[in-house]
Protein backbone atom coordinates (compact mmCIF):
# COMPACT_ATOMS: atom_id res chain seq x y z
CA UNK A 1 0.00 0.00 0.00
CA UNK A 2 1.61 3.79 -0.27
CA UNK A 3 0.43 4.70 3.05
CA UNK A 4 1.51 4.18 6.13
CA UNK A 5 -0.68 0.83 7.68
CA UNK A 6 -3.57 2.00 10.08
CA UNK A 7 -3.46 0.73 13.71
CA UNK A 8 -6.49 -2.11 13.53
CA UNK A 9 -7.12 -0.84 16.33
CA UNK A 10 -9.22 2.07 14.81
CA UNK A 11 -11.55 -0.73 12.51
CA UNK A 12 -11.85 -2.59 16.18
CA UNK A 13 -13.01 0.52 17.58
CA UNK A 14 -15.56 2.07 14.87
CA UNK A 15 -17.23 -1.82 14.41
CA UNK A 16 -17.73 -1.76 18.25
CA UNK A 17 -19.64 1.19 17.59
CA UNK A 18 -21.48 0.05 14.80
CA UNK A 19 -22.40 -2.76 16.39
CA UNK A 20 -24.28 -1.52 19.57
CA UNK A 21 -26.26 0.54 16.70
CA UNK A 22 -27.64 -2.53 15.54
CA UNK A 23 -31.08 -4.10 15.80
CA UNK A 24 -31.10 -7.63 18.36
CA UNK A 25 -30.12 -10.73 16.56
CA UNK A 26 -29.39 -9.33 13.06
CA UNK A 27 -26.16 -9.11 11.05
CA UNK A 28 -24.60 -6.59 8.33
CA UNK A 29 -23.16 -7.35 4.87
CA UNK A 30 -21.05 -4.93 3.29
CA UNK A 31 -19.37 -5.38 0.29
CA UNK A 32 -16.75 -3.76 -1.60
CA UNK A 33 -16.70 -1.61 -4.58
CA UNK A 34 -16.76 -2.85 -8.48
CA UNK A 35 -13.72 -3.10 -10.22
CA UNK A 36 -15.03 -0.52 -13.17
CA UNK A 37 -13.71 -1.26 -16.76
CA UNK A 38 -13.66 1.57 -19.43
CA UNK A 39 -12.51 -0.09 -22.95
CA UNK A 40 -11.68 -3.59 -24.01
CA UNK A 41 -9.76 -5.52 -21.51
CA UNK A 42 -8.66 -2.07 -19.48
CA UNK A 43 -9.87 -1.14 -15.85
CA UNK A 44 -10.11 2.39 -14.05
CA UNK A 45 -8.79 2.62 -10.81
CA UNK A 46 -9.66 1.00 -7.84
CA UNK A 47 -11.47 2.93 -4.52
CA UNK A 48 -12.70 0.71 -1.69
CA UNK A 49 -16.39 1.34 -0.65
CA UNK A 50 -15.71 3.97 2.49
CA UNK A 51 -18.35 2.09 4.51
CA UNK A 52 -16.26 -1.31 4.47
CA UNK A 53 -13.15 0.48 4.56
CA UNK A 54 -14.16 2.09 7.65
CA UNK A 55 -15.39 -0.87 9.12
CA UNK A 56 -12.27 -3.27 8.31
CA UNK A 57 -9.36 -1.16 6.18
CA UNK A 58 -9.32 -3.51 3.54
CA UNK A 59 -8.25 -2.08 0.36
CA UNK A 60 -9.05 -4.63 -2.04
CA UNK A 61 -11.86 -5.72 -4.26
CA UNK A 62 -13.68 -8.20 -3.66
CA UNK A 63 -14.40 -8.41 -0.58
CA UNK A 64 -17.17 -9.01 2.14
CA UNK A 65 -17.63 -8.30 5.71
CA UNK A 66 -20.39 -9.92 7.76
CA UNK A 67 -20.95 -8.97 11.37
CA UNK A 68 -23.28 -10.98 14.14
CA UNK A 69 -22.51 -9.63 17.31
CA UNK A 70 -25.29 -11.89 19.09
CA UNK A 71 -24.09 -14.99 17.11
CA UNK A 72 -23.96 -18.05 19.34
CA UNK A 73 -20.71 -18.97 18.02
CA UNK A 74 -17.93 -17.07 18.93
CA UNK A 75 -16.17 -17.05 15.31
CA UNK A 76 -19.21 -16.01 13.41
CA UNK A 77 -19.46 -12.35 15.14
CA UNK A 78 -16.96 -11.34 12.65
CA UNK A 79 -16.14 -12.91 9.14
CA UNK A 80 -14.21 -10.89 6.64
CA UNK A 81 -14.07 -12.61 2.89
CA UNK A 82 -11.66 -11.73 0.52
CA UNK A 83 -10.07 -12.79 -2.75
CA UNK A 84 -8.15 -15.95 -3.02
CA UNK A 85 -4.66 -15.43 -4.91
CA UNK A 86 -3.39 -17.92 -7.39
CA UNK A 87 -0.23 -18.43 -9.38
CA UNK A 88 -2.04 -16.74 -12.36
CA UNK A 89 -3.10 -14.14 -10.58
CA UNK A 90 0.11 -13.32 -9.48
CA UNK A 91 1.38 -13.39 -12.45
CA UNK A 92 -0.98 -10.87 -14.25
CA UNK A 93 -1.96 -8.31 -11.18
CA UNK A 94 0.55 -9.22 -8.88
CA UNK A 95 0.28 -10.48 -5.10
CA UNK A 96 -3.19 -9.94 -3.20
CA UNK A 97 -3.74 -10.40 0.26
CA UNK A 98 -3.12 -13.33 2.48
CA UNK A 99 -5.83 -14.37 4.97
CA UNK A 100 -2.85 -13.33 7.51
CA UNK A 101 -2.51 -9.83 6.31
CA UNK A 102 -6.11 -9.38 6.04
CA UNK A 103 -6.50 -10.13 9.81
CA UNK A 104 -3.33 -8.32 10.66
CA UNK A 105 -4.95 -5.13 8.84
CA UNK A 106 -8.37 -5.59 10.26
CA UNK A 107 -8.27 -7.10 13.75
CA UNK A 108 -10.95 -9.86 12.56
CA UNK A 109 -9.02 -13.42 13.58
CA UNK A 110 -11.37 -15.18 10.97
CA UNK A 111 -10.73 -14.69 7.44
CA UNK A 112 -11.93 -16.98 4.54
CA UNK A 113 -11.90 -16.78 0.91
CA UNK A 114 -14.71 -15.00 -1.03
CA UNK A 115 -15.78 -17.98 -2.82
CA UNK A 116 -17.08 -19.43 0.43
CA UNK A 117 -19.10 -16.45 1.26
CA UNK A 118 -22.61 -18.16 0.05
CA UNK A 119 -21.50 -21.42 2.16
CA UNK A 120 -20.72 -20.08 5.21
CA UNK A 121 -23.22 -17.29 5.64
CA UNK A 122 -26.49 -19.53 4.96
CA UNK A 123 -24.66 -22.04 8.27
CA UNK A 124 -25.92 -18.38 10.38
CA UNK A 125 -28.62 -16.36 8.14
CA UNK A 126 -31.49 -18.35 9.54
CA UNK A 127 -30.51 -17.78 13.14
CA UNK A 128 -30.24 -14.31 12.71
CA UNK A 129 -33.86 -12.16 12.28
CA UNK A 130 -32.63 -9.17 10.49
CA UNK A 131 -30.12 -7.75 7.47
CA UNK A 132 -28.32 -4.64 7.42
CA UNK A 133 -27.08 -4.05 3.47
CA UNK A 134 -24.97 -1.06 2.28
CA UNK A 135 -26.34 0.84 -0.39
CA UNK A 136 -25.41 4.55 -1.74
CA UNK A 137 -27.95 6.67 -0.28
CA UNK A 138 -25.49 9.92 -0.63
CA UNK A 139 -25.76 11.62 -3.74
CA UNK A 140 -28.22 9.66 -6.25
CA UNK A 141 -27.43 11.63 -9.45
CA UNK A 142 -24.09 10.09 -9.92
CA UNK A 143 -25.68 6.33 -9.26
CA UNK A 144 -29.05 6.34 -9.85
CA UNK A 145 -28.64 4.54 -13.42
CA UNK A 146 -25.76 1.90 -12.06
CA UNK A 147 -26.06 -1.18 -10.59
CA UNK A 148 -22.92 -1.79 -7.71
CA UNK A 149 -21.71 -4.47 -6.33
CA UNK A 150 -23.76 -3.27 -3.05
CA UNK A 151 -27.04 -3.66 -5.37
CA UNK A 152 -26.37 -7.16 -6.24
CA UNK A 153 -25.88 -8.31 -2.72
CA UNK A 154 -29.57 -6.85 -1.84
CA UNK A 155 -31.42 -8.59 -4.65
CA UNK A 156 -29.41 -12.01 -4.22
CA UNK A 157 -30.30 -11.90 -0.01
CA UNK A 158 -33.70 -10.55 -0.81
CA UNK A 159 -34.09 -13.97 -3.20
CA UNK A 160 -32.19 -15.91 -1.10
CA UNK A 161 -33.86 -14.55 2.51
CA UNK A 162 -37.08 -12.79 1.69
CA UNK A 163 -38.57 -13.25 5.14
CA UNK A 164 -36.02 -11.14 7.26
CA UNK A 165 -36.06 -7.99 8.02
CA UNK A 166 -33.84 -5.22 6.69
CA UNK A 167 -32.24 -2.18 7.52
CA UNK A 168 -29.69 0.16 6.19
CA UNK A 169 -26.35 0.28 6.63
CA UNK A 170 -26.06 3.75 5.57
CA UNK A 171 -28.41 4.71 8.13
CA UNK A 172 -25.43 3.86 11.41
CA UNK A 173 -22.75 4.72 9.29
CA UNK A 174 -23.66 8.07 8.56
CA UNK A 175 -23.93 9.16 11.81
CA UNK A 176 -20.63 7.12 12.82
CA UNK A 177 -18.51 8.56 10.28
CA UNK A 178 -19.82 12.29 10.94
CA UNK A 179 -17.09 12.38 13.87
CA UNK A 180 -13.58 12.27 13.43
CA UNK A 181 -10.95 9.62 15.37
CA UNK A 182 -7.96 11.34 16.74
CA UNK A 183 -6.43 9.01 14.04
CA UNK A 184 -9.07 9.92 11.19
CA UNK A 185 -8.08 13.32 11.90
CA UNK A 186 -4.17 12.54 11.98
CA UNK A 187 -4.70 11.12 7.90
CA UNK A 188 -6.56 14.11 7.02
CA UNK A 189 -3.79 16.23 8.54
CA UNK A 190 -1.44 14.02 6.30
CA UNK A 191 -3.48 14.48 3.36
CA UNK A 192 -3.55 18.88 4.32
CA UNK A 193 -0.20 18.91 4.61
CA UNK A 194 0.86 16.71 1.04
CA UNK A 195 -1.74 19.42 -0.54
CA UNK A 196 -0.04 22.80 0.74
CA UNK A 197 3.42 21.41 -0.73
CA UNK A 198 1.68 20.16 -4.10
CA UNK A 199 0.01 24.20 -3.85
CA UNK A 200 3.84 26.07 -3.85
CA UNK A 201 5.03 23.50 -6.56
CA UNK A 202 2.43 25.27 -8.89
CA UNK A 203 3.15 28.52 -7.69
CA UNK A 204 6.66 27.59 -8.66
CA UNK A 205 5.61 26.58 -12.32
CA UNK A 206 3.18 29.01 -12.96
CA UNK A 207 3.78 31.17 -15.75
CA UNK A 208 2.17 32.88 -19.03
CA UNK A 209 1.30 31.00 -21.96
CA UNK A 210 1.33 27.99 -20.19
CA UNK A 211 -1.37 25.14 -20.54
CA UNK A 212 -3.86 24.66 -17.60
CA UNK A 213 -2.87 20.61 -17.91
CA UNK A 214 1.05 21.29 -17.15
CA UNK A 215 -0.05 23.06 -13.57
CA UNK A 216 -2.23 19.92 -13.21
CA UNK A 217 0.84 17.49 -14.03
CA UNK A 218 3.01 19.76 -11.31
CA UNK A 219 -0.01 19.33 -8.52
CA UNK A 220 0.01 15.68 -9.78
CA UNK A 221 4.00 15.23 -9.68
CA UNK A 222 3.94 16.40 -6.26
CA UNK A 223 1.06 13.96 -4.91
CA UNK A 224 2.47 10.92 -6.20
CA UNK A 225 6.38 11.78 -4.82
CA UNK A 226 5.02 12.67 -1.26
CA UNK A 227 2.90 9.33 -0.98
CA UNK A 228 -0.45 10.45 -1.53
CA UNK A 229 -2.83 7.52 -2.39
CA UNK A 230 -4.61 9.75 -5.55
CA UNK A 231 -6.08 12.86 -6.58
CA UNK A 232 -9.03 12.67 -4.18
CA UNK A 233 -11.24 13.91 -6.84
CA UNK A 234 -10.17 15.43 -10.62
CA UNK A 235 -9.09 18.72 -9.92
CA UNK A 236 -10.08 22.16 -11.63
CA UNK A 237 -7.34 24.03 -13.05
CA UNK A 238 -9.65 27.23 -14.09
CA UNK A 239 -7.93 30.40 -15.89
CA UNK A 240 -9.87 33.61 -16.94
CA UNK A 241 -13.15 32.53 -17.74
CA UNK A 242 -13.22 29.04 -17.31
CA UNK A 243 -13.26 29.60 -13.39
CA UNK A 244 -16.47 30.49 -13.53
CA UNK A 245 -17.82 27.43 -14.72
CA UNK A 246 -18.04 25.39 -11.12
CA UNK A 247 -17.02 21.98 -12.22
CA UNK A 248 -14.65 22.72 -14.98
CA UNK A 249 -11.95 20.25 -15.15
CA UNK A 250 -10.80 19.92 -18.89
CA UNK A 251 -7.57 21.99 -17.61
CA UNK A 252 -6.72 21.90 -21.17
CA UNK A 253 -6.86 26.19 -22.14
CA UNK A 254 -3.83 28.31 -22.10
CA UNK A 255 -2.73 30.50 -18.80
CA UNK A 256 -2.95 34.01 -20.29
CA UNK A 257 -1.04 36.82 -18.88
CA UNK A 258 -2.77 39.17 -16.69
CA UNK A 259 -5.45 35.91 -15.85
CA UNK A 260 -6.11 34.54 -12.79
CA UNK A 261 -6.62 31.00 -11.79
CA UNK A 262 -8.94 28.67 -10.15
CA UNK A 263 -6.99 26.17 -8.06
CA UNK A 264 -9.21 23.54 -6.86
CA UNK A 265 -7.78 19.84 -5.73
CA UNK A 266 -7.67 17.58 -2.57
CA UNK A 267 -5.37 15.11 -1.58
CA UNK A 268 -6.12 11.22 -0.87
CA UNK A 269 -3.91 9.93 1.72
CA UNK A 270 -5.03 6.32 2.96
CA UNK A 271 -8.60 7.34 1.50
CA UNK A 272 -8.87 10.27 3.86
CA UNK A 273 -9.41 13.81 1.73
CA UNK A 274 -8.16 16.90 1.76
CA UNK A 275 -10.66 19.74 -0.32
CA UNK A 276 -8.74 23.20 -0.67
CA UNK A 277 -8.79 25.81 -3.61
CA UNK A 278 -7.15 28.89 -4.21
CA UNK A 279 -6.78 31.35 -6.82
CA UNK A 280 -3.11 33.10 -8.07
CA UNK A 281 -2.45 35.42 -11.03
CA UNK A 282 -0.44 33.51 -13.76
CA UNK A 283 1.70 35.87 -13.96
CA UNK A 284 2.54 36.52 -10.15
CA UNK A 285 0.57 39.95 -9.72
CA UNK A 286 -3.21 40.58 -9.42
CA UNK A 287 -4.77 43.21 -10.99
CA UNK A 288 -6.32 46.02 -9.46
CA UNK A 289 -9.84 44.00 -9.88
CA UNK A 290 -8.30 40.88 -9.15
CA UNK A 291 -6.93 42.06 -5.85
CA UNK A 292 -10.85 44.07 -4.98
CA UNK A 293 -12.75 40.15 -5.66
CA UNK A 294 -10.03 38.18 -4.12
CA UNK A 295 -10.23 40.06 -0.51
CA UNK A 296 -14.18 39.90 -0.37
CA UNK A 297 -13.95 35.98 -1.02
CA UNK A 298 -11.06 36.54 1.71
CA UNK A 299 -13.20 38.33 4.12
CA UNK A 300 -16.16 36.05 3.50
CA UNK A 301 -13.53 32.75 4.36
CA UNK A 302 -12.22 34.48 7.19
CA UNK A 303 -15.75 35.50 8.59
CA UNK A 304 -17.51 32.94 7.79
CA UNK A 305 -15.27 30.19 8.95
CA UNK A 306 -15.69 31.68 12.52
CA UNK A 307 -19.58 30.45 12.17
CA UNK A 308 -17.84 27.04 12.22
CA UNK A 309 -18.18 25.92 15.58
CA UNK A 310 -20.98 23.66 18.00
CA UNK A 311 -24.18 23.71 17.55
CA UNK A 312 -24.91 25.67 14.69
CA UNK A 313 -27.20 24.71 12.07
CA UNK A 314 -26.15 23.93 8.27
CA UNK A 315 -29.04 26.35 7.23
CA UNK A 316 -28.15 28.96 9.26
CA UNK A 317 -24.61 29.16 8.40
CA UNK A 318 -25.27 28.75 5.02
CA UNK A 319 -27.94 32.17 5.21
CA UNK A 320 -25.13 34.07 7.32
CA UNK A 321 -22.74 32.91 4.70
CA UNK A 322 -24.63 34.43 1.71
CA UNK A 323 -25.30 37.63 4.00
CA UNK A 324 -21.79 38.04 4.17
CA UNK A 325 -20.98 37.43 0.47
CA UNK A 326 -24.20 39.79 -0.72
CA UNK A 327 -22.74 42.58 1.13
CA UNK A 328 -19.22 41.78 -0.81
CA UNK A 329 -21.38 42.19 -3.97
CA UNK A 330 -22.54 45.60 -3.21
CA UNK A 331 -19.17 46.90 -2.08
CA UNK A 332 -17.70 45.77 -5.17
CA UNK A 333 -20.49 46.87 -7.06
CA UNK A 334 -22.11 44.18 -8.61
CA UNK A 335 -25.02 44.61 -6.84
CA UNK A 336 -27.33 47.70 -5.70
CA UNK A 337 -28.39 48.07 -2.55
CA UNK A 338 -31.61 49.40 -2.83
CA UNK A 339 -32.42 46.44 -5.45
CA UNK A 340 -30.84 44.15 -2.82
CA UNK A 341 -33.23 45.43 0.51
CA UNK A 342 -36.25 45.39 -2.13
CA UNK A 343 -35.28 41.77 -3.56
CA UNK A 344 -37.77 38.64 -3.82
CA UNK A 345 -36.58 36.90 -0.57
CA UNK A 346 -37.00 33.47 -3.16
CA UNK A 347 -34.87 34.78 -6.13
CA UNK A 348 -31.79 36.55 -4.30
CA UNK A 349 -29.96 38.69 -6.45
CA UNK A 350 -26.46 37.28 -5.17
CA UNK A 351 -27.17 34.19 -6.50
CA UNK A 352 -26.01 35.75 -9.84
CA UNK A 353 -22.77 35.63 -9.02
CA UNK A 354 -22.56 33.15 -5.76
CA UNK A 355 -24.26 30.52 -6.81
CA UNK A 356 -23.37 27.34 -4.56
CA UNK A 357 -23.19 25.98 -1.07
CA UNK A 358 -19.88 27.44 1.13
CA UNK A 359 -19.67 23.84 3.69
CA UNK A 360 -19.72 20.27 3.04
CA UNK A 361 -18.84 17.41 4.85
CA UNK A 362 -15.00 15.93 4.75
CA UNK A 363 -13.61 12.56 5.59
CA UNK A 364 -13.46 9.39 3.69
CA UNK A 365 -15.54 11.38 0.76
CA UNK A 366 -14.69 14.29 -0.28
CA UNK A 367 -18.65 15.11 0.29
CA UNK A 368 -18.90 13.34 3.28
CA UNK A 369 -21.64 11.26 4.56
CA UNK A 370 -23.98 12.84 6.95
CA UNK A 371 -27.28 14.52 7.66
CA UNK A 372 -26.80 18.37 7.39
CA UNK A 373 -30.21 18.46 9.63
CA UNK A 374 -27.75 18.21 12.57
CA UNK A 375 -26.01 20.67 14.46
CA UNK A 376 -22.33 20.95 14.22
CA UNK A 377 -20.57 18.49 16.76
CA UNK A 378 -17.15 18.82 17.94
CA UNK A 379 -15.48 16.23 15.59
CA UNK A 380 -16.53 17.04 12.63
CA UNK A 381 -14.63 18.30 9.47
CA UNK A 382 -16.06 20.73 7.40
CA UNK A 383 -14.84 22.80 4.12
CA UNK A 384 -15.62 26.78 3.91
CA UNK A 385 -15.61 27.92 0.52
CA UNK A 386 -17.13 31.01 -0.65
CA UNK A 387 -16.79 32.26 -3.56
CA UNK A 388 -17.28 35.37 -6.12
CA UNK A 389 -17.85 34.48 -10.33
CA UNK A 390 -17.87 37.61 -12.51
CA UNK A 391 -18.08 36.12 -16.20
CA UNK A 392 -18.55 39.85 -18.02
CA UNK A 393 -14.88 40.08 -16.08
CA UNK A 394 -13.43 36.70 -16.82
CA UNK A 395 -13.03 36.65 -13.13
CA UNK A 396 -13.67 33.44 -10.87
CA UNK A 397 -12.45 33.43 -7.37
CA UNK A 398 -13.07 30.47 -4.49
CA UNK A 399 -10.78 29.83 -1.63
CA UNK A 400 -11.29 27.01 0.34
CA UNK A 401 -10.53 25.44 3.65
CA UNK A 402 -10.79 22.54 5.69
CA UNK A 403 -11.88 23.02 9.57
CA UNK A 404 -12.41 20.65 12.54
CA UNK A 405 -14.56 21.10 14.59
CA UNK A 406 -13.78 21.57 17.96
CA UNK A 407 -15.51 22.05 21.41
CA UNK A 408 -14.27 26.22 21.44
CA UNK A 409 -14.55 26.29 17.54
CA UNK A 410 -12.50 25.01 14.41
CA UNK A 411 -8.89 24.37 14.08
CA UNK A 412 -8.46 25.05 9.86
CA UNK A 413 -5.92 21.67 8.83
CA UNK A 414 -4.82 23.95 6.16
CA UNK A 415 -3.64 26.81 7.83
CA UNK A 416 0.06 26.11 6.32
CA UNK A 417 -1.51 26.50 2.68
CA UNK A 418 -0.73 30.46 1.79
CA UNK A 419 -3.72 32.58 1.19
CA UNK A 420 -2.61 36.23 1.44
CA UNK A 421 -2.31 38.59 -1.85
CA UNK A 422 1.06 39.38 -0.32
CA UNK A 423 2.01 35.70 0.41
CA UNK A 424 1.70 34.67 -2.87
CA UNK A 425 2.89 37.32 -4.39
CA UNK A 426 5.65 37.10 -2.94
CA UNK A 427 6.27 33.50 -3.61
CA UNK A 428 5.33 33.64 -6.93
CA UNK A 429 8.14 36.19 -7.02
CA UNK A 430 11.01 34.62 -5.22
CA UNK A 431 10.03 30.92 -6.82
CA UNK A 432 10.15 31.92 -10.51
């Protein structure tokens, strides 16, 4: 693996936990992710499910856990299945795990080969009065026309045990995963820390007439030297215009002088995630309009990211949020104020040019699982990102941070990353 093993003792804690969330007499399934192929005989890369990962820190398809904590048996309370190696298979993908190093990583003593899964789970299905079954309930747009390997498992147990009861994984883990492990947050730190290096090796590179994709092979050079597992999600290399689009990743225009870009990446370290952007002028200097959007968007981060703390609502962060970003607009005059105090309370006018959500869940996803009906908890890792997108100006701004929760406030991970017009103008400058 290119991280660092995780103490088992962290999967022996959170299945603890999952378990005394579970109904009497009834045991969870959870299965890993697909294997997902593009063309011909080639695959895209592997990433575990985050539920099983968090449950056992296997990082390797195909493969099942099954818990039974009120299993008469001892060795059926916890059963983790996983692929059996073979000569060939060694010789085309190279070595998988042994049932030793699966236990090692997991802390589960009994470990048997995936192939036996159907066997040995219908010797304790009938004894047990209930299924829990993993299934994504985060963000249906991106699934709702795929079948996963987590959708199989519910129609073959619903075939094969249609007189249980079920529940949802998804449902426990959500609420588990919400609050971050002194060692959860120790990864994420990890993950911070690869990111603000990977952020001053662009800075370094950046110059006119560049193309947006040789920043992204820089970022990408520098998370693969200092051990990162992967990008944790594409990033968006945005110059001029193109940072106003909010999901542009093509990060194949050219950097033109007097631009500014849209830096927005996270770092994967041991499949904990990192989320940070930031915006520098490509050639080392921002404008006078440059330097007038990029200290609202400041102000707004610095501001709003106090809001982060205990028992605040989602909702009323995120209206505080777009109070403080509306009166940005007006100072910088994009909006009126009398149109502004006279608005339609259910068509803002700042939605024009602030347009998205400013805090999301961070952990194992980069949107992280969770119910954002809750109050904040100490624990908890949150992004701030507000943001400013001008397209008559060809001006996109966003910065972004990431921000645990604590019980006096937040503690920002990526306080190391620079942020300051002067900071980075100033590396820019000595690093060309």
């Amino acid at each position: 693996m290119r991280y660092n093993q995780i103490s088992n003792k962290l999967f022996i804690k959170n299945r603890i936990h999952f378990s005394k969330k579970m109904s009497f007499n009834s045991l969870a399934i959870l299965t890993s992710n697909d294997v997902k192929h593009n063309n011909a005989d080639d695959v895209m890369g592997f990433t575990q499910n985050n539920d099983l990962f968090y449950l056992c820190g296997i990082d390797q398809e195909e493969t099942i856990l099954v818990m039974y904590p009120n299993a008469y048996k001892r060795e059926n309370r916890e059963i983790l299945f996983i692929k059996e190696t073979n000569e060939q298979v060694k010789i085309w993908d190279g070595d998988k795990l042994s049932k030793e190093q699966a236990a090692d990583i997991s802390g589960i003593s009994r470990v048997e080969w995936v192939h036996d899964f159907e066997k040995v789970l219908q010797l304790m299905a009938f004894d047990a009065d209930g299924i829990y079954l993993g299934h994504n309930e985060h963000i249906k747009r991106v699934t709702f026309n795929q079948q996963t390997q987590q959708d199989r498992m519910i129609i073959w147990c619903k075939e094969k045990y249609p007189l249980h009861d079920y529940y949802r994984v998804a449902k426990i883990t959500r609420d588990l995963r919400l609050i971050k492990s002194d060692e959860e947050i120790a990864m994420m730190q990890k993950a911070a820390d690869i990111s603000v290096e990977s952020f001053k090796r662009v800075l370094k590179a950046c110059k006119p007439d560049m193309k947006e994709f040789e920043l992204e092979a820089e970022l990408s050079y520098n998370l693969i030297k200092s051990g990162a597992t992967r990008h944790a999600f594409k990033p968006i290399i945005a110059s001029g215009k193109n940072a106003c689009a909010l999901h542009y990743n093509t990060n194949d225009d050219v950097c033109e002088n007097g631009e500014m870009i849209l830096l927005d990446f996270g770092v994967c370290y041991a499949n904990y995630n990192s989320d940070t952007t930031r915006c520098f002028p490509v050639n080392g200097t921002f404008s006078k309009r440059q330097k007038e959007v990029y200290s609202s968007v400041l102000y707004c981060l610095k501001e709003g990211s106090k809001l982060l703390k205990p028992g605040i609502l989602p909702s009323d962060y995120e209206a505080q949020m777009a109070k403080l970003v509306e009166a940005e607009l007006i100072k910088l005059g994009l909006l009126d104020a009398i149109d502004v105090a006279n608005q339609n309370s259910e068509k803002p006018l700042y939605k024009k040019y602030f347009m998205h959500g400013t805090a999301h869940h961070i952990g194992l996803d980069i949107h992280d699982v969770g119910l954002y009906s809750k109050p904040l908890e100490a624990g908890m890792v949150l992004t701030c990102e507000p943001g400013i997108y001008i397209p008559e100006e060809g001006i996109g701004c966003r910065l972004e941070n990431d921000y645990l929760i604590t019980k006096d406030g937040n503690f920002n991970l990526t306080e190391a990353m620079p942020i300051e017009i002067e900071e980075i103008e100033a590396l820019m400058k000595s690093l060309s």
